[in-house]
Protein backbone atom coordinates (compact mmCIF):
# COMPACT_ATOMS: atom_id res chain seq x y z
CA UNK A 1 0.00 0.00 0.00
CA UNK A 2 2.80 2.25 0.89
CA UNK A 3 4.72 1.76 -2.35
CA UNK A 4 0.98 2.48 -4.22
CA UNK A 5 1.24 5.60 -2.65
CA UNK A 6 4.58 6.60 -3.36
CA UNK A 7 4.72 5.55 -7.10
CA UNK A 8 1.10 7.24 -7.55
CA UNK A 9 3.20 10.50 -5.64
CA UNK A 10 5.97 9.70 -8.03
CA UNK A 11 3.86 10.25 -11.44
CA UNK A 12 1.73 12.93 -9.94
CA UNK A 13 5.05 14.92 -9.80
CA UNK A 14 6.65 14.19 -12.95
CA UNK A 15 3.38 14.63 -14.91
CA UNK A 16 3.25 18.02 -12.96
CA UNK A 17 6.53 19.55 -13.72
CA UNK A 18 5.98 18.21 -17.55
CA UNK A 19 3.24 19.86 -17.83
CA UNK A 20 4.51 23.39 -15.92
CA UNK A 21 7.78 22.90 -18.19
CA UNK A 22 4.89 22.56 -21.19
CA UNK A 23 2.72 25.07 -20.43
CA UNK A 24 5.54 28.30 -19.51
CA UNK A 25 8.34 27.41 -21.62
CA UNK A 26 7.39 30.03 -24.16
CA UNK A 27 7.64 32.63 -21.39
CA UNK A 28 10.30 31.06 -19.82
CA UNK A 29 12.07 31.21 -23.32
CA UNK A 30 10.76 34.85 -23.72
CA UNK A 31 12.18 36.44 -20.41
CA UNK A 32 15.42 34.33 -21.27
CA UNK A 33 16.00 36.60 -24.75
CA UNK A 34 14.60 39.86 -22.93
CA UNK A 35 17.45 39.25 -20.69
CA UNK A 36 19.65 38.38 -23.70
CA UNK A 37 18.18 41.10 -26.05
CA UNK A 38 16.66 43.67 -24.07
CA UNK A 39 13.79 45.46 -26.01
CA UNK A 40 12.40 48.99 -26.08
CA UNK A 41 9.55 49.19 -23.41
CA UNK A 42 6.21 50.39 -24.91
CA UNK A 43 5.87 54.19 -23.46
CA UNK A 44 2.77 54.70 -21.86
CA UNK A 45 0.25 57.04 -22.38
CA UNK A 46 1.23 60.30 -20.22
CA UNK A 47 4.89 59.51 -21.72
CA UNK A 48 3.30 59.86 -25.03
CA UNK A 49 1.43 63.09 -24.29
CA UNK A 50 4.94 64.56 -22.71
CA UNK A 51 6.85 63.23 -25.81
CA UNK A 52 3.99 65.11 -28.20
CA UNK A 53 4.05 67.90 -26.22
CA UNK A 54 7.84 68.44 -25.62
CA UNK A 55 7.60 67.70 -29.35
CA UNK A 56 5.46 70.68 -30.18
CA UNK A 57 7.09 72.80 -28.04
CA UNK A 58 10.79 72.48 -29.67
CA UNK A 59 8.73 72.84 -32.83
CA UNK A 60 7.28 76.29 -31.74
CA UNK A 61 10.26 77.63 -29.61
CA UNK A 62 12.26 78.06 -33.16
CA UNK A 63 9.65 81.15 -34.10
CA UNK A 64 10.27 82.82 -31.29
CA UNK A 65 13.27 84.38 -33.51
CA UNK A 66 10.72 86.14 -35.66
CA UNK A 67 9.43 88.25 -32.99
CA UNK A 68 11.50 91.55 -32.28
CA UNK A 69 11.73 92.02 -28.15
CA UNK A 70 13.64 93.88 -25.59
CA UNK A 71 15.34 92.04 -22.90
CA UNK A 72 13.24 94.05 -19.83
CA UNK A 73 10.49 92.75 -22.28
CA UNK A 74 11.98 89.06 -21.54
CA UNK A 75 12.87 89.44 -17.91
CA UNK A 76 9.07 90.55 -17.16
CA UNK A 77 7.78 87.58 -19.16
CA UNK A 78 10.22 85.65 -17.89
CA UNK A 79 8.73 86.65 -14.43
CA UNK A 80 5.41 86.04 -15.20
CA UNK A 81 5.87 82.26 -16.56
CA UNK A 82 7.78 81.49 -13.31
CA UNK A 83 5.12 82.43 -11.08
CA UNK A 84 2.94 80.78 -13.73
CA UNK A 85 4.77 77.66 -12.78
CA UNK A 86 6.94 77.20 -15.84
CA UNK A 87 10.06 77.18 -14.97
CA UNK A 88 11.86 75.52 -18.20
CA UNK A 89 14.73 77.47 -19.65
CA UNK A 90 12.74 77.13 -22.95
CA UNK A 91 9.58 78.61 -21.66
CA UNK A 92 10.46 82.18 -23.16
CA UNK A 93 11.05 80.92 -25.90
CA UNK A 94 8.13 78.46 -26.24
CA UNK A 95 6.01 81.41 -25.40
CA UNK A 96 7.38 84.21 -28.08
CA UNK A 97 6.70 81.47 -30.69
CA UNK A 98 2.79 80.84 -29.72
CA UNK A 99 2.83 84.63 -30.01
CA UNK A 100 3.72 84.05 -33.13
CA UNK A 101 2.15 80.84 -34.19
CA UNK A 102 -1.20 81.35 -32.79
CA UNK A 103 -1.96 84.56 -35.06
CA UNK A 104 -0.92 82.49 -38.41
CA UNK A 105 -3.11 79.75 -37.10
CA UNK A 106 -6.17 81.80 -36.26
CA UNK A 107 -6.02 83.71 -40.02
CA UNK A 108 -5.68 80.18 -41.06
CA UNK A 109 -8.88 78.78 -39.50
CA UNK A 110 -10.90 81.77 -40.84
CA UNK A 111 -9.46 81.59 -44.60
CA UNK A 112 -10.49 78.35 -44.89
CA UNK A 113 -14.14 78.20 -42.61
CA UNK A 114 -15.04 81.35 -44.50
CA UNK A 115 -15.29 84.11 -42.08
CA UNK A 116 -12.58 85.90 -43.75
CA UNK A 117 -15.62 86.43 -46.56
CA UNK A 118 -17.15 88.86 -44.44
CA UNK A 119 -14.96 91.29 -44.09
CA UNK A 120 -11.83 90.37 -45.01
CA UNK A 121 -9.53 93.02 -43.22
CA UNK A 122 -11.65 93.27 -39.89
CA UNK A 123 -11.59 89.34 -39.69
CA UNK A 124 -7.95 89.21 -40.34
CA UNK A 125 -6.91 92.04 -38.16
CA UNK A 126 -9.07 90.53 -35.44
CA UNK A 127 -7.41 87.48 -35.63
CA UNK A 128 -3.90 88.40 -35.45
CA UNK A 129 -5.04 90.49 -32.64
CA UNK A 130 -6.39 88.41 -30.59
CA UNK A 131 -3.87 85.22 -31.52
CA UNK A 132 -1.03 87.48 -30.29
CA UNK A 133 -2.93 88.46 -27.37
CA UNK A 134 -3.64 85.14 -26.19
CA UNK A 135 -0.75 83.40 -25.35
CA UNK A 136 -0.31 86.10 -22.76
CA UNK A 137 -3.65 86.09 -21.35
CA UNK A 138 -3.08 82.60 -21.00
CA UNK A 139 -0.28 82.97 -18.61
CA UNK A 140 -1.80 85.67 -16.48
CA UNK A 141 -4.91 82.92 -15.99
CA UNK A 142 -2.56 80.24 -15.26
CA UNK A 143 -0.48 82.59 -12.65
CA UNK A 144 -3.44 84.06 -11.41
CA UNK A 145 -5.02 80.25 -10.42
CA UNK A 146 -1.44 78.72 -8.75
CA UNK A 147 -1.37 82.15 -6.70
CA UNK A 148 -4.94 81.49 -5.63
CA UNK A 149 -4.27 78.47 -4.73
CA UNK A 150 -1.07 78.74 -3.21
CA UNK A 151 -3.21 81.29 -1.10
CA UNK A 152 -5.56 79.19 -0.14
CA UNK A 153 -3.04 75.90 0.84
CA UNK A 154 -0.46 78.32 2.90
CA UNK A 155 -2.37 77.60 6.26
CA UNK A 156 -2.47 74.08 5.77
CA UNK A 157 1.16 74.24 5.08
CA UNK A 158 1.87 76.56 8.25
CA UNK A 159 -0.22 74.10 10.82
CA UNK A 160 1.83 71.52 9.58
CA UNK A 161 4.94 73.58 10.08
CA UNK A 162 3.87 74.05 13.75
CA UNK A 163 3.19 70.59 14.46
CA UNK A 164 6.72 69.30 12.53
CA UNK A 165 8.22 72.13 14.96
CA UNK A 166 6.46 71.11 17.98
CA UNK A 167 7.50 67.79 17.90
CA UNK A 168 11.03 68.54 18.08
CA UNK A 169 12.33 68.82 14.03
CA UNK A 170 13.84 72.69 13.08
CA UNK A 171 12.64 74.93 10.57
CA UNK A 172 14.35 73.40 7.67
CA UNK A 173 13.59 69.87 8.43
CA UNK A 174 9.88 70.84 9.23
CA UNK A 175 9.69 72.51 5.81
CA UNK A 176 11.51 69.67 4.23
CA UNK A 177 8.51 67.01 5.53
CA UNK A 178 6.24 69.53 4.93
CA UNK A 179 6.69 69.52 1.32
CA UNK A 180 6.88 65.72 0.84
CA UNK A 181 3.92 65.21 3.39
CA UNK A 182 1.38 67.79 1.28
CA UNK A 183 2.48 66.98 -2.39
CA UNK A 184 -0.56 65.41 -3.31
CA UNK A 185 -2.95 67.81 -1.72
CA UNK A 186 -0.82 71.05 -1.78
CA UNK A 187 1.54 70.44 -4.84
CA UNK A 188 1.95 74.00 -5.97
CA UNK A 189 3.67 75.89 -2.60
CA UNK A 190 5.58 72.58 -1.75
CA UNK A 191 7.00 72.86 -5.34
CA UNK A 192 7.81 75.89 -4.59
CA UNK A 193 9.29 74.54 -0.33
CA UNK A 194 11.21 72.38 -2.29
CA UNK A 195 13.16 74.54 -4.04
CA UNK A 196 13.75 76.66 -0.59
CA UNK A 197 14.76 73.14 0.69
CA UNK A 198 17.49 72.45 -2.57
CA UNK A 199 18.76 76.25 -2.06
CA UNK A 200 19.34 75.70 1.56
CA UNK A 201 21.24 72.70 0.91
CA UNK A 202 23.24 74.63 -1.81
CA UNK A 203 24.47 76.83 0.90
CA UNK A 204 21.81 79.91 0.55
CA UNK A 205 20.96 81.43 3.81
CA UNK A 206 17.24 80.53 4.61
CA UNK A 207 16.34 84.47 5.07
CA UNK A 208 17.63 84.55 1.09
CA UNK A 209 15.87 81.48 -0.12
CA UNK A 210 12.16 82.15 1.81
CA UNK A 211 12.56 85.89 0.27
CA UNK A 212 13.26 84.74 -3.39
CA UNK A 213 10.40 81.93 -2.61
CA UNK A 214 7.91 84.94 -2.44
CA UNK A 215 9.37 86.55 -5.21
CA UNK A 216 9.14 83.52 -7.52
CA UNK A 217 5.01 82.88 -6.40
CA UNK A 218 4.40 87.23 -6.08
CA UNK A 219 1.77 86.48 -3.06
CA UNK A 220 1.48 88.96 -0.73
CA UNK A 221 1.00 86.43 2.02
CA UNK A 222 3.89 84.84 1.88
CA UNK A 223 5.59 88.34 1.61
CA UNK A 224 4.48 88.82 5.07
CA UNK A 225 5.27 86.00 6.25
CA UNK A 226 8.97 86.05 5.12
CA UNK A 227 9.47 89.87 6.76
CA UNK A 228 8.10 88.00 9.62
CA UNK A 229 10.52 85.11 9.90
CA UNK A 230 13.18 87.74 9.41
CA UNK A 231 12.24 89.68 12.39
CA UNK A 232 11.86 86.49 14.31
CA UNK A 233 15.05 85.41 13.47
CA UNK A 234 16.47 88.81 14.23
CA UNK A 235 14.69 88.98 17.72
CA UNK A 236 15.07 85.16 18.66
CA UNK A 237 11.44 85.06 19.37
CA UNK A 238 9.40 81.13 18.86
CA UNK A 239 9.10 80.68 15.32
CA UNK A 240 5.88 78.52 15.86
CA UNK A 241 4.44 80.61 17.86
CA UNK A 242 4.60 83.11 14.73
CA UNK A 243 3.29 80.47 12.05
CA UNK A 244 0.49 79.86 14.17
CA UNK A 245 -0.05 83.71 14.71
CA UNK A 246 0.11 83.75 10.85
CA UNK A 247 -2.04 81.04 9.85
CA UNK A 248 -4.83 82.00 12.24
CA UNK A 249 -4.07 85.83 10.72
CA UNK A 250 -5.08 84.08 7.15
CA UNK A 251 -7.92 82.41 7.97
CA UNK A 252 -9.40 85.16 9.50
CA UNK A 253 -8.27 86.91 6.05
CA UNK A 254 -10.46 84.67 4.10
CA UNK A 255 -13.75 84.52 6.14
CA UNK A 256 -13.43 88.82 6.22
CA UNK A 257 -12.89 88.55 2.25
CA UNK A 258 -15.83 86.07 1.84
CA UNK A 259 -18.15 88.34 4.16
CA UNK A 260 -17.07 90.82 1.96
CA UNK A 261 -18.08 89.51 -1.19
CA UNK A 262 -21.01 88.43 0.47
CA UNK A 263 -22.13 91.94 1.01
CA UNK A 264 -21.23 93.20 -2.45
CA UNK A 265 -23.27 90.76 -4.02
CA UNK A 266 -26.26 93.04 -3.14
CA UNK A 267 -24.92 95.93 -5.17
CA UNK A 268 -23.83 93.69 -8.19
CA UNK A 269 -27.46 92.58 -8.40
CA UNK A 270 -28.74 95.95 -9.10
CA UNK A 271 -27.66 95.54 -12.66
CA UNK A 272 -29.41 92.28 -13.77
CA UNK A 273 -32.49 93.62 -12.01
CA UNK A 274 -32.93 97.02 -13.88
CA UNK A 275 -31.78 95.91 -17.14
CA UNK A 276 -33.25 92.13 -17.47
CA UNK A 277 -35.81 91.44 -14.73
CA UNK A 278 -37.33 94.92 -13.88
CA UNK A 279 -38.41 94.94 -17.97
CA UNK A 280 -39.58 91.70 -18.12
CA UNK A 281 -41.62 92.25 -14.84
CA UNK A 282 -43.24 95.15 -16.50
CA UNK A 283 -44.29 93.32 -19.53
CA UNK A 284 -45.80 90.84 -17.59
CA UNK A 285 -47.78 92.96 -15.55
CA UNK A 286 -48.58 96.29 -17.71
CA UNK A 287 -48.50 94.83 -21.19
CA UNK A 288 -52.33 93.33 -20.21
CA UNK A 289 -53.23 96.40 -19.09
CA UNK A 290 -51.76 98.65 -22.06
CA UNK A 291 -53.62 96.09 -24.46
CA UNK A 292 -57.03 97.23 -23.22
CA UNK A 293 -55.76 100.97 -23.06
CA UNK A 294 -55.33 100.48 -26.92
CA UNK A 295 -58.17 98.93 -27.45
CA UNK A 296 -60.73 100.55 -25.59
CA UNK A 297 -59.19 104.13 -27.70
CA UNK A 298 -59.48 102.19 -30.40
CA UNK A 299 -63.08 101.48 -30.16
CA UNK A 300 -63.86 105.22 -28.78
CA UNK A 301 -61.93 106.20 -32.05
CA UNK A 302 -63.96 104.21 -34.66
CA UNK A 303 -67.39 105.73 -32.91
């Protein structure tokens, strides 16, 4: 009985690893020539988009020499992508060429759909106009959101400064986990904590690197904050005592600048009710009434 079992044991195994050696020797044999001759990964989908993009962008960058510009002109726009986020040594140049670009393509688009037919030198006018306006009104949208929302995540950031603080780290460590611990929620200031944190390292005093921090992002919050980490600095006062100061100071700010929109909202209705309710209301309620005015004359008049 015992030798039944082990010969049945026996085959059971053999017929088992014939039939794994059957069944993955292709991909057995596969990873063996991967390893042999290693093959270009398929990029994924975002790697395409970057590719096509980065693509489009060295394609556009090389018009930028057609546009005549002054180098305060570049410095200011220069500025403005920065705190627009864009902080690729190509940006300038990426945006002088849409400037460019997005005028020929906008004549383009109304040669061939026809609008140029109906007026040929207003529609062509108006299209270089506005496609060499865009680009920068563009920018100013996209700085105008990351400073709103840099705004709007600097309290989060500073609680988390106090309680990195608190618990016994310094001010460079504290803004060092503060930045990897908010990336996902907060991505745009602790983009801009880590580069304070990669300027410290370089050797930059911190003073230097929180002041060109607010001059990168151009929010007036974090202005005020950095004059006031100076002066604590200066006067050896508790730094988290100060961030907390501040981020209470900023969330007071933003329930006083709700309340205040709240209360102009009022005023700002005045406008749709005279010009587009007011009339309709009177149409409603009078144009009954004027109906039987006219009518009744009407009737005296023909007697």
């Amino acid at each position: 009985m015992a030798f039944a079992a082990l010969a049945f044991l026996a085959v059971f195994v053999l017929v088992g690893s014939i039939g794994v050696l059957f069944f993955y020797r292709e991909a057995a044999r596969n990873r063996i020539s991967e390893v042999i001759n290693p093959r270009p990964k398929q990029k994924s989908l975002v790697q395409t988009f970057q590719q096509t993009g980065s693509s489009i962008g060295n394609v556009v960058k090389h018009f930028e020499n057609l546009m005549p510009k002054s180098q305060k002109e570049v410095s200011v726009a220069r500025v403005r992508l920065t705190r627009a986020g864009f902080r690729n040594e190509n940006a300038v140049k990426i945006l002088y060429g849409c400037k460019v670009v997005t005028p020929l393509l906008l004549a383009t688009i109304a040669a061939v759909s026809g609008l140029a037919n109906m007026g040929p030198f207003f529609v062509y006018l108006l299209a270089l106009g506005l496609g060499f306006l865009a680009p920068d009104f563009w920018v100013g949208k996209r700085m105008e959101a990351r400073q709103k929302r840099i705004q709007r995540g600097l309290p989060d950031v500073l609680d988390l400064l106090v309680i990195c603080m608190e618990a016994g780290l310094s001010l460079d460590q504290a803004t060092a986990r503060s930045a990897d611990e908010l990336k996902s929620s907060q991505p745009d200031i602790c983009d801009e904590l880590t580069v304070v944190v990669l300027e410290q390292r370089a050797g930059r005093p911190r003073s230097e690197a929180w002041k060109n921090m607010a001059d990168r992002t151009g929010v007036e919050s974090l202005r005020n904050l950095v004059s006031m980490l100076v002066q604590t600095e200066q006067f050896g006062t508790s730094i988290a005592k100060m961030l907390r100061v501040h981020s209470d100071t900023l969330r007071v700010q933003r329930v006083q600048t709700i309340e205040e929109k709240a209360a102009k909202t009022s005023v700002k209705l005045v406008f749709p009710l005279v010009f587009f309710i007011f009339p309709a209301l009177f149409l409603v309620t009078l144009g009954p009434a004027a109906i039987v005015i006219v009518e009744s004359f009407s009737s005296l008049t023909k007697h």
